[in-house]
C-alpha atoms as a PDB file:
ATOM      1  CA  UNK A   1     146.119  48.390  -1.448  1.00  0.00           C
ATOM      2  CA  UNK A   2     143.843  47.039   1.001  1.00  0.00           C
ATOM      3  CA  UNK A   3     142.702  50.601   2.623  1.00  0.00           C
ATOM      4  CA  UNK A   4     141.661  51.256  -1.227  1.00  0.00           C
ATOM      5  CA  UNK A   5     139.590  47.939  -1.334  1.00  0.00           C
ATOM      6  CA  UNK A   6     137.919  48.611   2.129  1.00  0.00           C
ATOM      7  CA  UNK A   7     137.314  52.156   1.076  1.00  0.00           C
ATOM      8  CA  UNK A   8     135.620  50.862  -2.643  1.00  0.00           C
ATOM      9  CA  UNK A   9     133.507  48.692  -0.127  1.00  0.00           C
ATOM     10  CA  UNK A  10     132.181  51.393   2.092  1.00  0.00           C
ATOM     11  CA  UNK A  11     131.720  53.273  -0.929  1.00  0.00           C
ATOM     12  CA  UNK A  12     129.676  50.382  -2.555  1.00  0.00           C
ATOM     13  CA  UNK A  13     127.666  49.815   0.363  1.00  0.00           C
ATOM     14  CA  UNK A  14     127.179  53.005   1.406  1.00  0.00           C
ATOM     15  CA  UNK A  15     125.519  53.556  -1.861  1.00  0.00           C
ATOM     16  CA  UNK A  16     123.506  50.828  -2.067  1.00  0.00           C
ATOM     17  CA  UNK A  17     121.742  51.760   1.223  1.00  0.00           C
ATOM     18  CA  UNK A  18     120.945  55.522   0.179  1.00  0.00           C
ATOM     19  CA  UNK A  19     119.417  53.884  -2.969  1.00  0.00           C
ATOM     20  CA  UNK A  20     117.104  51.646  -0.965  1.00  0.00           C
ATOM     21  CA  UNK A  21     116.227  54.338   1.688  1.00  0.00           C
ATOM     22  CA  UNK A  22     115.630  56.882  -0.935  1.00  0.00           C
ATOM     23  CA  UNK A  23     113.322  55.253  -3.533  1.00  0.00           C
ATOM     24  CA  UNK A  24     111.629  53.611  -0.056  1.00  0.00           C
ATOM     25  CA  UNK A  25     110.992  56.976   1.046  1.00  0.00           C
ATOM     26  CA  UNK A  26     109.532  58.633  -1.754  1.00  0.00           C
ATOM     27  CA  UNK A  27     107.411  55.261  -2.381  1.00  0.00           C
ATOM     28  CA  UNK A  28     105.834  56.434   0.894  1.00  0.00           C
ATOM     29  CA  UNK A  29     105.759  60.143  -0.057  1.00  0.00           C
ATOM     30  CA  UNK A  30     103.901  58.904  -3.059  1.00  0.00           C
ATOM     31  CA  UNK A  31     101.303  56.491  -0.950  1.00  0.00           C
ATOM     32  CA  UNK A  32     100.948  59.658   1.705  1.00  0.00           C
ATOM     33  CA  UNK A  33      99.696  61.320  -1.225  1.00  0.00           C
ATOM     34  CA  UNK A  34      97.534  58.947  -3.276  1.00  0.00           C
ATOM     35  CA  UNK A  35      95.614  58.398   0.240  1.00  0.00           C
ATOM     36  CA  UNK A  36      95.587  61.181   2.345  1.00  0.00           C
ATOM     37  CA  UNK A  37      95.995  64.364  -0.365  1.00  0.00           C
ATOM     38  CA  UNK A  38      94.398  62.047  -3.385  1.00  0.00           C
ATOM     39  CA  UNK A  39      96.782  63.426  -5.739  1.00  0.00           C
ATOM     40  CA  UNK A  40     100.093  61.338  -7.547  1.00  0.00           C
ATOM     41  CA  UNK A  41     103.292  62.882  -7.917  1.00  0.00           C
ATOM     42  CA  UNK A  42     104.218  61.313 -11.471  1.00  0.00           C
ATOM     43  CA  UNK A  43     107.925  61.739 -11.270  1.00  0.00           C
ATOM     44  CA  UNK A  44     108.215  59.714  -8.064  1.00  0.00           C
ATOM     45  CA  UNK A  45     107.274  56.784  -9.823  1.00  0.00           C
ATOM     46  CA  UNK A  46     109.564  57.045 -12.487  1.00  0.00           C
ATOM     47  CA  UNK A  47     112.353  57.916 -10.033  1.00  0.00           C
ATOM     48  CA  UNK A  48     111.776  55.401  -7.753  1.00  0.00           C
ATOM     49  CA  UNK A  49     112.326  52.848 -10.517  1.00  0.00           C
ATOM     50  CA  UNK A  50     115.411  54.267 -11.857  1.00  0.00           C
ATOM     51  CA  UNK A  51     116.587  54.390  -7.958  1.00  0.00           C
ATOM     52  CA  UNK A  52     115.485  50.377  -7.815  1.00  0.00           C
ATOM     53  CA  UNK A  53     117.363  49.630 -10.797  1.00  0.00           C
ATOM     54  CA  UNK A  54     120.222  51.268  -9.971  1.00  0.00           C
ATOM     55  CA  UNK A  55     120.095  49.256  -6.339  1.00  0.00           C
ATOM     56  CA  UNK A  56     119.837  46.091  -8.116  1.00  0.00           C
ATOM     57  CA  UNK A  57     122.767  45.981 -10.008  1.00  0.00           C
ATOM     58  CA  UNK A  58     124.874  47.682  -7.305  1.00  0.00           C
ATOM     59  CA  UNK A  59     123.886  45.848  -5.050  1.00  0.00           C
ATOM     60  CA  UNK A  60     124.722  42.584  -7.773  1.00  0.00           C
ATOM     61  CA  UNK A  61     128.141  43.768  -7.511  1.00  0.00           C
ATOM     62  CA  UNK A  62     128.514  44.290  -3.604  1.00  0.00           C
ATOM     63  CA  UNK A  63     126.885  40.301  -3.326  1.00  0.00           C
ATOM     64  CA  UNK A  64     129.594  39.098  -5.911  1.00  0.00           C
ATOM     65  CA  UNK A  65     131.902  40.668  -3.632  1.00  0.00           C
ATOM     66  CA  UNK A  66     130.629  39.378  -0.187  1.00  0.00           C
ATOM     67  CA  UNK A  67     130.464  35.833  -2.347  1.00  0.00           C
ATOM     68  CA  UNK A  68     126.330  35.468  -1.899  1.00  0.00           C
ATOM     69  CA  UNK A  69     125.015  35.856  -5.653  1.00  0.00           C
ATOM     70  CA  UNK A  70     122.946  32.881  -6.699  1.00  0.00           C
ATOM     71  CA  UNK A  71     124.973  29.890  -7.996  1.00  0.00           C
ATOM     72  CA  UNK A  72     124.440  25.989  -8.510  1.00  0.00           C
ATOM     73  CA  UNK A  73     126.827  24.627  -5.900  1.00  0.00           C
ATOM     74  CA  UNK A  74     125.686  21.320  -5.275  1.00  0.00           C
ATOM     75  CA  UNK A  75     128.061  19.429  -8.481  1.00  0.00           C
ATOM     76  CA  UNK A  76     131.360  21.667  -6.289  1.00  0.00           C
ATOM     77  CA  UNK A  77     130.634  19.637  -3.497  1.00  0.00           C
ATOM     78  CA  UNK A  78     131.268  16.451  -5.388  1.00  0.00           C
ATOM     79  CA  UNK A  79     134.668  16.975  -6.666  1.00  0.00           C
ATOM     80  CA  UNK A  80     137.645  15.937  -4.463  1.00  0.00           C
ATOM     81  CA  UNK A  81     140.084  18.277  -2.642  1.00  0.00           C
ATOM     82  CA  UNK A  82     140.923  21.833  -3.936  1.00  0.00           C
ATOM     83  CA  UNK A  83     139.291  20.559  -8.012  1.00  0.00           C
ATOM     84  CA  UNK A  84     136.350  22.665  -6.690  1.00  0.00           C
ATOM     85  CA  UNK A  85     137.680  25.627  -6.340  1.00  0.00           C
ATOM     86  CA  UNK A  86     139.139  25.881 -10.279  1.00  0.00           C
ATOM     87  CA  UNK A  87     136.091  24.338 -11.224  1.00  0.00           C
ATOM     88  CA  UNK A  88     134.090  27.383  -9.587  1.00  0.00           C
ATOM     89  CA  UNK A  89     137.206  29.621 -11.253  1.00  0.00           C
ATOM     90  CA  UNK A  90     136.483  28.784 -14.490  1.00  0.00           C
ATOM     91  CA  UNK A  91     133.253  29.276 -14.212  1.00  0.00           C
ATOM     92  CA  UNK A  92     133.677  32.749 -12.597  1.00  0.00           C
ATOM     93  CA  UNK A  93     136.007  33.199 -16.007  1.00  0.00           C
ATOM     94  CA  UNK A  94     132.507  32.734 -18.398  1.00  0.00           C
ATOM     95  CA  UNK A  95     131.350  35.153 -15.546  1.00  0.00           C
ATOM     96  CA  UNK A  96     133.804  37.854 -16.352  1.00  0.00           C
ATOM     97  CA  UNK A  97     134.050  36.616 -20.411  1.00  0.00           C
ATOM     98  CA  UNK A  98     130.013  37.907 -20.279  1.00  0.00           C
ATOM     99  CA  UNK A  99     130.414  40.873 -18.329  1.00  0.00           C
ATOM    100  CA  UNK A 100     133.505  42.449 -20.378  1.00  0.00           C
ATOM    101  CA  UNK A 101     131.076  41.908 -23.712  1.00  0.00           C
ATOM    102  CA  UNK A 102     128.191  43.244 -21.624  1.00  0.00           C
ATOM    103  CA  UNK A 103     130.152  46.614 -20.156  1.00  0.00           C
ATOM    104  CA  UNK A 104     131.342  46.582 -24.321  1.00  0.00           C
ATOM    105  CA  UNK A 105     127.600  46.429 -25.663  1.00  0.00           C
ATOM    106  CA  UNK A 106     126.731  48.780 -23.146  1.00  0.00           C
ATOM    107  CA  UNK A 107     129.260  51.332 -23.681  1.00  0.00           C
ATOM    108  CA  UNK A 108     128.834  51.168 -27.586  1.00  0.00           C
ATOM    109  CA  UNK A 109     124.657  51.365 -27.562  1.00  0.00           C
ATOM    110  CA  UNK A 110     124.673  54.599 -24.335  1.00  0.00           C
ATOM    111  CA  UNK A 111     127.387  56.484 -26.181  1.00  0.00           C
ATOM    112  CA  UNK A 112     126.940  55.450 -29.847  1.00  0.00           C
ATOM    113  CA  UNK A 113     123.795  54.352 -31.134  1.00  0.00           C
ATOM    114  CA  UNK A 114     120.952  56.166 -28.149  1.00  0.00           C
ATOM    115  CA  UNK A 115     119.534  58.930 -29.821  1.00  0.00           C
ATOM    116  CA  UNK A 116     120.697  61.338 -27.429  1.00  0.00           C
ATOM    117  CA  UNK A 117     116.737  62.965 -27.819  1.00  0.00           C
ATOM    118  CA  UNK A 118     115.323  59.477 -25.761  1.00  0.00           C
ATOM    119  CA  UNK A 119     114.361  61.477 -22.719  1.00  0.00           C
ATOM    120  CA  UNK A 120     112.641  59.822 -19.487  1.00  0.00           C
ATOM    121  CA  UNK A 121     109.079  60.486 -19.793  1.00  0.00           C
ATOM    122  CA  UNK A 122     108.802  62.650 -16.567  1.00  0.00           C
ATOM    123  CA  UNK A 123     111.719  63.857 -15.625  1.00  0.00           C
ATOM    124  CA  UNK A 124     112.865  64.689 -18.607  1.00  0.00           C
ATOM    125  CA  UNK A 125     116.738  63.644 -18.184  1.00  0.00           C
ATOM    126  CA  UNK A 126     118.519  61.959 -21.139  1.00  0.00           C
ATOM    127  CA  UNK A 127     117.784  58.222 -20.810  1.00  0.00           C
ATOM    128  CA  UNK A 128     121.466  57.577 -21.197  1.00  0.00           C
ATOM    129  CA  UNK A 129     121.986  58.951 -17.324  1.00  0.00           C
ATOM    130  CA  UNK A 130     119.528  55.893 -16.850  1.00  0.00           C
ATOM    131  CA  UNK A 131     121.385  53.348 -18.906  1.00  0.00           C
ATOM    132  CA  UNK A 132     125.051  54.550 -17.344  1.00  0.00           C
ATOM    133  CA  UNK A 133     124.573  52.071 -14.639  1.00  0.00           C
ATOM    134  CA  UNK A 134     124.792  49.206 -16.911  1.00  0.00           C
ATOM    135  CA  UNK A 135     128.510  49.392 -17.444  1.00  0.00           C
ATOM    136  CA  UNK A 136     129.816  50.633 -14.722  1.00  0.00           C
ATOM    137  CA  UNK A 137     127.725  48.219 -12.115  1.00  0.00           C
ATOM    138  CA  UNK A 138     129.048  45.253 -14.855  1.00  0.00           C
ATOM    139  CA  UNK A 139     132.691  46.830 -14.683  1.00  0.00           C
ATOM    140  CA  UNK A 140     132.607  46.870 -10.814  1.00  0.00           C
ATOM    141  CA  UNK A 141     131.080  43.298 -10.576  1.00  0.00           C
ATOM    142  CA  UNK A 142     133.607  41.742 -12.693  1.00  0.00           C
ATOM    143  CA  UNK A 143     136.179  43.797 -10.694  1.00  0.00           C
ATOM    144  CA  UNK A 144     135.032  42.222  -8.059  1.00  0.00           C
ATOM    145  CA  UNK A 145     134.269  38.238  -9.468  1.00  0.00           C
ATOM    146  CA  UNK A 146     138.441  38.731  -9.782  1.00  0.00           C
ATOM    147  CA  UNK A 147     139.087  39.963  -6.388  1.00  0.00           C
ATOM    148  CA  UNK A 148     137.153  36.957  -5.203  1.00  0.00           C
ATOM    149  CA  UNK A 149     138.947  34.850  -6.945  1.00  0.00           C
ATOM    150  CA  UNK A 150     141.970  36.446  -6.282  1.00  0.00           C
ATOM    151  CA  UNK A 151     141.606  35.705  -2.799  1.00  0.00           C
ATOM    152  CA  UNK A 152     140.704  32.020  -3.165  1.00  0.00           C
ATOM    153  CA  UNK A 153     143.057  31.549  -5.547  1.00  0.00           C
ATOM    154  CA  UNK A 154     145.975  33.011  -5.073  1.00  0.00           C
ATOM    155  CA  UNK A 155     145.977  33.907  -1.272  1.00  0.00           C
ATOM    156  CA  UNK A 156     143.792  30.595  -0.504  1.00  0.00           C
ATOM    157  CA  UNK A 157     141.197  32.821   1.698  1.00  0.00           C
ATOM    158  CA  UNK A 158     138.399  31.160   1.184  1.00  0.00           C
ATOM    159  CA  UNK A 159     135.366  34.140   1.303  1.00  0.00           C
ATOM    160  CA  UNK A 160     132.217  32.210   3.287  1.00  0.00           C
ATOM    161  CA  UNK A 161     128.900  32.097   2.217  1.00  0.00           C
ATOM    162  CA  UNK A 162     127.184  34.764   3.915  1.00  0.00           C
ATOM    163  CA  UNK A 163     124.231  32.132   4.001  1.00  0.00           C
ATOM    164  CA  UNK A 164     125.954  29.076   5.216  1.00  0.00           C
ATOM    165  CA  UNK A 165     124.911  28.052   9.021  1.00  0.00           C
ATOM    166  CA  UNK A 166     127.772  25.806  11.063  1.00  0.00           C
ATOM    167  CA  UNK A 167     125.740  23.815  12.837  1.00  0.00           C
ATOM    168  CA  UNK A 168     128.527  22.310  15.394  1.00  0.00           C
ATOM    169  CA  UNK A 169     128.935  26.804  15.491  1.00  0.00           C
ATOM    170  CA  UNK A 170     125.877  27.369  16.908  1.00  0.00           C
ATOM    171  CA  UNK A 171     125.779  24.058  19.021  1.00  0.00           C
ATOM    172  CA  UNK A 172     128.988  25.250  20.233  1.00  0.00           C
ATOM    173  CA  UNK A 173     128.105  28.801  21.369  1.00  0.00           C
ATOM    174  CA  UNK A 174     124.812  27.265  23.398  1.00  0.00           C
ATOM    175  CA  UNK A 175     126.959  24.993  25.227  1.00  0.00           C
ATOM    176  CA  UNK A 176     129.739  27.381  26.460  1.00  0.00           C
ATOM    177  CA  UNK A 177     130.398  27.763  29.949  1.00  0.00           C
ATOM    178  CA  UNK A 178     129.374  31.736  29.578  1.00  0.00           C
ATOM    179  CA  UNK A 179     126.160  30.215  27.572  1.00  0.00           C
ATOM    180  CA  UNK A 180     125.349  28.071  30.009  1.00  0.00           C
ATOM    181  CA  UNK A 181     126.015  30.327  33.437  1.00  0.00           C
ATOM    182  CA  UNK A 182     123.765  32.756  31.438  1.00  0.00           C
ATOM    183  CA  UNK A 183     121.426  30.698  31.439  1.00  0.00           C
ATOM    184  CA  UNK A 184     121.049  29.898  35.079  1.00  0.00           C
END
């Protein structure tokens, strides 16, 4: 099951990164032509913020799963021995609750209730292509607000904030004999 996880994640990031360098690039194509040609391409534009978008809240889902979305951790570090880490569970459970109603809403206004005549206003595509991201980025991201807390709570792996700098970590890699002989 884990070669299926680690393949989801390659997939995840993978796509997250062709987002980015794709609306990046035709950002550029778009200020190569404003100031050198003097002409705008008016479909890059409105590509280029679907492509953002769509990088947001994939990339919302790929930080849930790495554990570095914003939260408000400073009450966790108050409580006493493992009460933290069900306190953070049930809040990841309101996390999920809002998702699941979110991927519902979603589903239920994109196949259901769009007029399936809302087009994008330059390209042209059916504005529910544009919308699809909304439940499947919320689907993936709650999938993934579970693994998490799978893994802390079930297989006590705690996942480490990709943020978080160890001090006595860094003091301790300066100081090393190999450190130190470097430096001389």
């Amino acid at each position: 099951m884990s070669t299926f996880w680690t393949v989801i994640d390659k997939i995840e990031s993978y796509l997250c990164r062709g987002l980015l360098a794709t609306f990046v690039t035709l950002l550029f194509a778009q200020i190569v032509s404003r100031q050198i040609f003097g002409r705008s391409i008016s479909w890059i534009e409105e590509l280029s913020v679907y492509l953002f978008v769509w990088f947001v809240f994939f990339g919302a889902s790929y930080a849930a799963r790495v554990n570095a979305h914003n939260r408000v951790t400073f009450h966790l570090k108050a409580l006493l021995g493992a009460r933290a880490k069900y306190v953070e569970g049930l809040a990841d459970l309101f996390w999920v609750s809002f998702n699941l109603h979110f991927v519902y809403l979603a589903i239920d206004f994109i196949f259901f209730r769009m007029n399936r005549f809302w087009k994008s206003q330059t390209l042209g595509i059916e504005m529910k292509y544009v919308y699809l991201v909304l439940p499947i980025a919320f689907a993936l991201m709650t999938i993934r607000i579970l693994q998490v807390n799978y893994d802390r709570l079930v297989r006590n792996i705690d996942p480490n904030d990709p943020d978080a700098i160890d001090a006595t970590e860094i003091e301790a890699r300066e100081l090393s004999p190999r450190a130190v002989a470097a430096q001389n």
